[in-house]
Protein backbone atom coordinates (compact mmCIF):
# COMPACT_ATOMS: atom_id res chain seq x y z
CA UNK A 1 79.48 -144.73 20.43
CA UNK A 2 77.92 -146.59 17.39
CA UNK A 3 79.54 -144.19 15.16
CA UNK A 4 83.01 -144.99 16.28
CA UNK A 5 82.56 -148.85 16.46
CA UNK A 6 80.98 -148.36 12.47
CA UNK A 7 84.05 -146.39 11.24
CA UNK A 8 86.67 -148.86 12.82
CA UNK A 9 85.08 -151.95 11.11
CA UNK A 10 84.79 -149.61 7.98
CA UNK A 11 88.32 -149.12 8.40
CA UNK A 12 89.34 -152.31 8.61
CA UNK A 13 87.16 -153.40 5.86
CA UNK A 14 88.93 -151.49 3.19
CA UNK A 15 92.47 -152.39 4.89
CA UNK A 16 91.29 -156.32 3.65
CA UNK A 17 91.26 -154.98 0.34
CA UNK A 18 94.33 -152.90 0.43
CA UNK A 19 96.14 -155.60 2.22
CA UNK A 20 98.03 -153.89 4.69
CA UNK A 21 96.67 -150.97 7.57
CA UNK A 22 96.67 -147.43 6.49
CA UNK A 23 99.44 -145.53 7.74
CA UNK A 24 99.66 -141.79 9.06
CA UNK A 25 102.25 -141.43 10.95
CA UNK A 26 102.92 -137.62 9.51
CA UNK A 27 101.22 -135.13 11.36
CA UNK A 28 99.63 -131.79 10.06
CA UNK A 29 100.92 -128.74 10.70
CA UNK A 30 99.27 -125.39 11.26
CA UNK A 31 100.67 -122.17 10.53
CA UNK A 32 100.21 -119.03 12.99
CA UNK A 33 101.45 -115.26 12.16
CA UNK A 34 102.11 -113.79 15.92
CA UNK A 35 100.21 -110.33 16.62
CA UNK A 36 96.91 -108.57 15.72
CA UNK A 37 96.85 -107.72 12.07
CA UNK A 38 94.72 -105.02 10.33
CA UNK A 39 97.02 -105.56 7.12
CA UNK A 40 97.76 -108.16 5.05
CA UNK A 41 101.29 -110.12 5.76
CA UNK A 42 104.55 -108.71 4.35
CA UNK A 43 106.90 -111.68 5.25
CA UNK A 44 108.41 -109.94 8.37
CA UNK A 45 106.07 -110.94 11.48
CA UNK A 46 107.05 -113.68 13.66
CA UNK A 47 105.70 -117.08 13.08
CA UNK A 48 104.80 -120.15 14.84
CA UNK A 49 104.44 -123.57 13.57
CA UNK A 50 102.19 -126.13 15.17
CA UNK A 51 101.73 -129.58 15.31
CA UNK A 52 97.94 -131.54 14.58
CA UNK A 53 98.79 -135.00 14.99
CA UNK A 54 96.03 -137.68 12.80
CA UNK A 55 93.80 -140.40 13.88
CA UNK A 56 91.77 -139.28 16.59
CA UNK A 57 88.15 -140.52 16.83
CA UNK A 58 86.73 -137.79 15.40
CA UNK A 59 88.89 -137.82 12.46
CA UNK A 60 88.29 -141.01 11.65
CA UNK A 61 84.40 -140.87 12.09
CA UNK A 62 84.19 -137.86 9.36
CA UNK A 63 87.20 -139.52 7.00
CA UNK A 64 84.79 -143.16 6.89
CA UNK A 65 81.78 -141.45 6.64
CA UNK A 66 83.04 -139.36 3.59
CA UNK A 67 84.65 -142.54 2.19
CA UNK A 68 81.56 -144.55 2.56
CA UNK A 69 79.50 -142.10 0.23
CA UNK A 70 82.06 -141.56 -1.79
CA UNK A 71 82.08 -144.55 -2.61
CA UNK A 72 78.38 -145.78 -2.42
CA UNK A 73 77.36 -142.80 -4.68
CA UNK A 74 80.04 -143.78 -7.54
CA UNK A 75 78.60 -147.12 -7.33
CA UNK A 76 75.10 -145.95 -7.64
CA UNK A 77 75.87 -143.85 -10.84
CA UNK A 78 77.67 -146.43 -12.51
CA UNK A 79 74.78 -148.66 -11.71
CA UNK A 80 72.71 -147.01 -13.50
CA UNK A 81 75.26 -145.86 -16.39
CA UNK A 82 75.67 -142.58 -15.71
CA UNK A 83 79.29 -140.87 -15.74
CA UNK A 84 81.18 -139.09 -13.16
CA UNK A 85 84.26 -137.55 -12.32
CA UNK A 86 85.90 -140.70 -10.43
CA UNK A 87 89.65 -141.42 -8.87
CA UNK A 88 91.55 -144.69 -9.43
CA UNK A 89 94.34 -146.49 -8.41
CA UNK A 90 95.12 -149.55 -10.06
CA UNK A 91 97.77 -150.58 -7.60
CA UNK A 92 99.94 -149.36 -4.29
CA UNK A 93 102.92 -149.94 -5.72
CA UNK A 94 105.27 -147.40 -5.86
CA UNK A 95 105.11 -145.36 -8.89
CA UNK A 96 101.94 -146.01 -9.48
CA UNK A 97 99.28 -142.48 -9.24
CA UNK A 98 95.99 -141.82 -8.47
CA UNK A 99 94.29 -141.26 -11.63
CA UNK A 100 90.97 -139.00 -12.98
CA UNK A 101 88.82 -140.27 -15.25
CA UNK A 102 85.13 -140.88 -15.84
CA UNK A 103 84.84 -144.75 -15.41
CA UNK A 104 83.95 -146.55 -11.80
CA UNK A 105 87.68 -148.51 -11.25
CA UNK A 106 89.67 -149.74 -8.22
CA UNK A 107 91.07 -147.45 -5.98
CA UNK A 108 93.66 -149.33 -4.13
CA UNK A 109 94.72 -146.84 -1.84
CA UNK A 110 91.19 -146.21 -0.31
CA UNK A 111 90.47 -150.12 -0.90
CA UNK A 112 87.01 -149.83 -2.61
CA UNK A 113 85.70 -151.02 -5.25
CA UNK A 114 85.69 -146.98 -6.94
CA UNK A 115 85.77 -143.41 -5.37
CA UNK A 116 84.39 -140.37 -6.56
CA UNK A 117 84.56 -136.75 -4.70
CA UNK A 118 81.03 -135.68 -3.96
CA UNK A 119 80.82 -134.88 -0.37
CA UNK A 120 82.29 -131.11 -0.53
CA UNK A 121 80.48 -129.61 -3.73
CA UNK A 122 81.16 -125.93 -1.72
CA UNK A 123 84.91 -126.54 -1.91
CA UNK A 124 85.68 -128.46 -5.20
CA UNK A 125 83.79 -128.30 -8.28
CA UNK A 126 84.33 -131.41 -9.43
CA UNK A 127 82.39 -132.48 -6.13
CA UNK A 128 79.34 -130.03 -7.30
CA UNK A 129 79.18 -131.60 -11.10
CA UNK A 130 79.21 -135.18 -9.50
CA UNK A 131 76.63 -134.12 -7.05
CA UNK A 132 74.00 -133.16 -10.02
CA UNK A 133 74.71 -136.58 -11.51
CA UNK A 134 73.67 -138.10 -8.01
CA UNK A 135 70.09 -136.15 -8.04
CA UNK A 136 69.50 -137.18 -10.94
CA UNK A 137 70.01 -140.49 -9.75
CA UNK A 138 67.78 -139.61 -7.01
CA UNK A 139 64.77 -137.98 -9.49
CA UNK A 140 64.43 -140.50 -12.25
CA UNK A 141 65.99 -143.67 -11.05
CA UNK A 142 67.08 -146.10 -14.02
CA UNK A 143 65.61 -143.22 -16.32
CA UNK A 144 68.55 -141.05 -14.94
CA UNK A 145 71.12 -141.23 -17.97
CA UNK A 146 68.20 -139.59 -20.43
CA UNK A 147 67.74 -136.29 -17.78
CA UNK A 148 70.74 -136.47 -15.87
CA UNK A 149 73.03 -132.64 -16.70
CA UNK A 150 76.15 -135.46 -18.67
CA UNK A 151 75.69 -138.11 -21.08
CA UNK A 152 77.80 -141.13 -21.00
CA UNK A 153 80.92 -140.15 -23.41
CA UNK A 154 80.39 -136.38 -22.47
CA UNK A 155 83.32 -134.83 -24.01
CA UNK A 156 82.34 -131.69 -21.51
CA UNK A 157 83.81 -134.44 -18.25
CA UNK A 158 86.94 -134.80 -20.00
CA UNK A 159 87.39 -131.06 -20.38
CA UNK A 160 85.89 -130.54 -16.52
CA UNK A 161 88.81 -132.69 -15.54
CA UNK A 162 91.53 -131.28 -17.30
CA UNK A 163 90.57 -127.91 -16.20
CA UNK A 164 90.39 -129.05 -12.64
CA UNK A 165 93.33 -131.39 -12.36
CA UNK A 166 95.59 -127.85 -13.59
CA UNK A 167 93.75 -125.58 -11.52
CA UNK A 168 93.91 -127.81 -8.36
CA UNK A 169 98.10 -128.63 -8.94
CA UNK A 170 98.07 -124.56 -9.21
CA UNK A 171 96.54 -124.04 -5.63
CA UNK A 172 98.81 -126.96 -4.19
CA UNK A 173 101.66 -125.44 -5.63
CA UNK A 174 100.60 -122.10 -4.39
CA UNK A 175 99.87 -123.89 -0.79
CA UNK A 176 103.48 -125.85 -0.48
CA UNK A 177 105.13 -122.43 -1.83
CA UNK A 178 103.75 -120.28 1.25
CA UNK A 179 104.28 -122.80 3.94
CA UNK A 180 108.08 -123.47 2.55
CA UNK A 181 108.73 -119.69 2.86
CA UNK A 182 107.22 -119.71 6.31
CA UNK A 183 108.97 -122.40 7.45
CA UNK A 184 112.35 -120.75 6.22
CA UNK A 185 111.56 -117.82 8.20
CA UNK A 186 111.06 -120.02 11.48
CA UNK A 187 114.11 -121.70 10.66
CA UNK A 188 115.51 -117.86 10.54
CA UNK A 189 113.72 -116.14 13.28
CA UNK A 190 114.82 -119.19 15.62
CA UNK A 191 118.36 -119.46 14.58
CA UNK A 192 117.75 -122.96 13.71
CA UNK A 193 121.53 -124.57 12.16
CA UNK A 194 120.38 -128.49 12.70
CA UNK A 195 117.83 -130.40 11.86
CA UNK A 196 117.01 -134.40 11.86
CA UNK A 197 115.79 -135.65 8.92
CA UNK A 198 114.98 -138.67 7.13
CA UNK A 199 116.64 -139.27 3.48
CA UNK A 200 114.08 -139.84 0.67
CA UNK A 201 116.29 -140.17 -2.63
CA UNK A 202 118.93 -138.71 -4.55
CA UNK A 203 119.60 -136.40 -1.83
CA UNK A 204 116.51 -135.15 -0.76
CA UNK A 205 115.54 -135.14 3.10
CA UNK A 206 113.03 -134.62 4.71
CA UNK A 207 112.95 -133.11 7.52
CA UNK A 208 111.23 -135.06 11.30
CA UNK A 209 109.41 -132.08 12.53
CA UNK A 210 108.48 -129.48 10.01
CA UNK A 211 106.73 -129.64 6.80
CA UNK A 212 110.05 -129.12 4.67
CA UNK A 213 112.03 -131.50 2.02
CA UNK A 214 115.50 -130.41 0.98
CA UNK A 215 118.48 -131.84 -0.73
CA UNK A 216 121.89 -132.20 1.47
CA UNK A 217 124.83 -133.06 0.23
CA UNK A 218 126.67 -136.18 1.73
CA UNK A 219 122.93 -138.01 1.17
CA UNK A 220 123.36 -138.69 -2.26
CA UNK A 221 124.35 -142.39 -1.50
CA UNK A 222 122.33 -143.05 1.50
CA UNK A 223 119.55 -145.51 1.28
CA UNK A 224 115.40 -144.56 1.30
CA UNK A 225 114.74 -144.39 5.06
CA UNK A 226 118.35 -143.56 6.55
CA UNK A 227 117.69 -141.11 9.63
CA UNK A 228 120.25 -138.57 9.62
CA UNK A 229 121.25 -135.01 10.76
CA UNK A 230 122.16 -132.03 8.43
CA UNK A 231 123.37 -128.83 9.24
CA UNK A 232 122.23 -126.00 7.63
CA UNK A 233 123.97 -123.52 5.76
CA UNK A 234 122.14 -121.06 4.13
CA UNK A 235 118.27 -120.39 3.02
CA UNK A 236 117.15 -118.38 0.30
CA UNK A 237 113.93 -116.94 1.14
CA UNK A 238 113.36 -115.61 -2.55
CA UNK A 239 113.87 -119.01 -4.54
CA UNK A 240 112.60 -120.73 -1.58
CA UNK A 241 115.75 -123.05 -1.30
CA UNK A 242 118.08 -124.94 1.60
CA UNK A 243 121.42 -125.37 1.48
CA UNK A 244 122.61 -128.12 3.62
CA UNK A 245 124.83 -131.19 4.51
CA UNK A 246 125.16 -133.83 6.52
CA UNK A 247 126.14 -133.93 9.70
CA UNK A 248 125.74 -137.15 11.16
CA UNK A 249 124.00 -140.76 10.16
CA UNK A 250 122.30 -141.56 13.33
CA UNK A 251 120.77 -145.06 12.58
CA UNK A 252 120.06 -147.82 9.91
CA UNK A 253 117.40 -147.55 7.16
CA UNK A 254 113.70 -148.50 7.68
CA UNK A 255 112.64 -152.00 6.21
CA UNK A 256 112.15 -152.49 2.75
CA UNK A 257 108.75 -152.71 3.39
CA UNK A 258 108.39 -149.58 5.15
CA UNK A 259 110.48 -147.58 2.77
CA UNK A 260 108.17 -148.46 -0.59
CA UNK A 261 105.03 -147.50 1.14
CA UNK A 262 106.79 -144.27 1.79
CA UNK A 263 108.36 -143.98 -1.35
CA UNK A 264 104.60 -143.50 -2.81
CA UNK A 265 103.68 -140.98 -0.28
CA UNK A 266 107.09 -139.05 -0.45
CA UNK A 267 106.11 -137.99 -4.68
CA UNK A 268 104.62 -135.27 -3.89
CA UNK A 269 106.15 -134.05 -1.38
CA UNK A 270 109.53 -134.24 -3.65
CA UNK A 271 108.16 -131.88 -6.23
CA UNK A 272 107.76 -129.74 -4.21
CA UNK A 273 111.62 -129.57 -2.43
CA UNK A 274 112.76 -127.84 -5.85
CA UNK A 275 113.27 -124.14 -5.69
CA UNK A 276 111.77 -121.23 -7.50
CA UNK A 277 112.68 -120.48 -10.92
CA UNK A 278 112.87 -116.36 -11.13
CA UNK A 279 112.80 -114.65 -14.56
CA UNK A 280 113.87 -111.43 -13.89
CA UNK A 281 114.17 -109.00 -17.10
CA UNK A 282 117.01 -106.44 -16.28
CA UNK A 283 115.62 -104.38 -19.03
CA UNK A 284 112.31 -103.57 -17.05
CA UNK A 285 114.82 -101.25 -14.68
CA UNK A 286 116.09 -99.07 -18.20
CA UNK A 287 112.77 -96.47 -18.24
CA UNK A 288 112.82 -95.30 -14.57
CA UNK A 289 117.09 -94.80 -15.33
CA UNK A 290 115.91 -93.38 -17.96
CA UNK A 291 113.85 -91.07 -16.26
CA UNK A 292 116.05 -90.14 -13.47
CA UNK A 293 119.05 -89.17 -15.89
CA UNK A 294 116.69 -86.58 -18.20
């Protein structure tokens, strides 16, 4: 189809300017609770984890197409000088983040020239303010930056993106806390005691096949990329946390290569291996004592 000869050579356009293929060899994985429900979930039904592997045709079809107005329409606005809500990336080395701001740069990781989010203005709102900059565009042409809803140097932009970039680490943290507790009651309900995993740094693993990162001790010293297996010896489903150790180092590390392309990919994912912080006041327990003993 012509639609799935444009998005290769779209692909392999932008991997010219990154300088090396894109690389998703880490599947999605989709969560199902077992059972009719007419309540909401208390943490006790039985779960089951699947696996969506990436890359199919259709996947790549929608992911080019998005990518390609993405990035035409931030080209257009800066064009004709009107801000939006853009993401960078000066470089792929590791360390280096994808950025917000409100000036047309590089994003290396996509391999365009810039990269805004406009194509899902029902799901981010970022997307939606981006999207009225892009009518105007549409309406007045080179006259856009007098009509257009934000003025180059809007202060309003800056304060869109701060707002966002807190309220979208907020749902992400939200997301990676309820599929870490589900997948610690699979490891439960299935009496799981092994795992293989793949070491990350300073101890953390993570683990082949299920969306979960975890220290074990006895990795501390192994290099990015070792494949190993840990045994597990306790989960804490309130704090969210693994307790396990290694078991076995079952081959060599990954090329260098290899390893600081995942390094990148693995920062996320690392933040999100520590457990839950609980404040508990003992004090909030003194009126219903209280109560009971009058």
């Amino acid at each position: 189809a012509f639609t799935w000869r444009l998005a290769k050579q779209l692909k392999a356009q932008r991997e010219v300017v990154r300088g090396k293929p894109e690389n998703f060899n880490r599947p999605d994985y989709n969560f199902r609770l077992a059972g009719e429900r007419s309540e909401a979930p208390n943490g006790s039904e039985s779960v089951e984890i699947g696996v969506r592997s990436r890359g199919s045709s259709l996947d790549l079809i929608v992911a080019e197409a998005m990518i390609l107005a993405n990035s035409a329409w931030g080209g257009w606005l800066a064009e004709l000088g009107l801000p939006g809500i853009y993401r960078s990336q000066a470089s792929l080395a590791p360390g280096i983040k994808v950025r917000m701001g409100t000036k047309a740069l590089p994003h290396a990781g996509m391999g365009v020239a810039q990269y805004t989010w406009a194509t899902s203005p029902l799901r981010r709102y970022v997307d939606l303010v981006n999207q009225w900059q892009i009518i105007a565009c549409a309406r007045h042409g080179r006259t856009a930056a007098l009509a257009a809803p934000f003025k180059p140097k809007d202060a309003q932009l800056f304060s869109i993106i701060s707002g966002f970039e807190s309220a979208y680490a907020a749902y992400n943290g939200f997301q990676n806390a309820i599929e870490r507790f589900w997948t610690l009651r699979w490891l439960a309900q299935n009496s799981i005691t092994e795992l293989t995993a793949t070491v990350m740094k300073e101890g953390l693993v993570r683990a082949d096949d299920l969306p979960l990162v975890f220290k074990a001790l006895g990795c501390e010293s192994l290099p990015r990329g070792s494949h190993v297996k840990v045994r597990i010896t306790g989960l804490d489903e309130m704090t969210l946390d693994v307790h396990a150790s290694l078991s076995e180092r079952m081959d060599e590390p990954v090329a260098a290569e290899e390893a600081g392309e995942a390094e990148a990919e693995d920062e996320d994912l690392e933040a999100a291996a520590a457990p839950i912080a609980l404040a508990i006041d003992v004090n909030d327990a003194e009126p219903a004592d209280a109560t009971a003993q009058s």
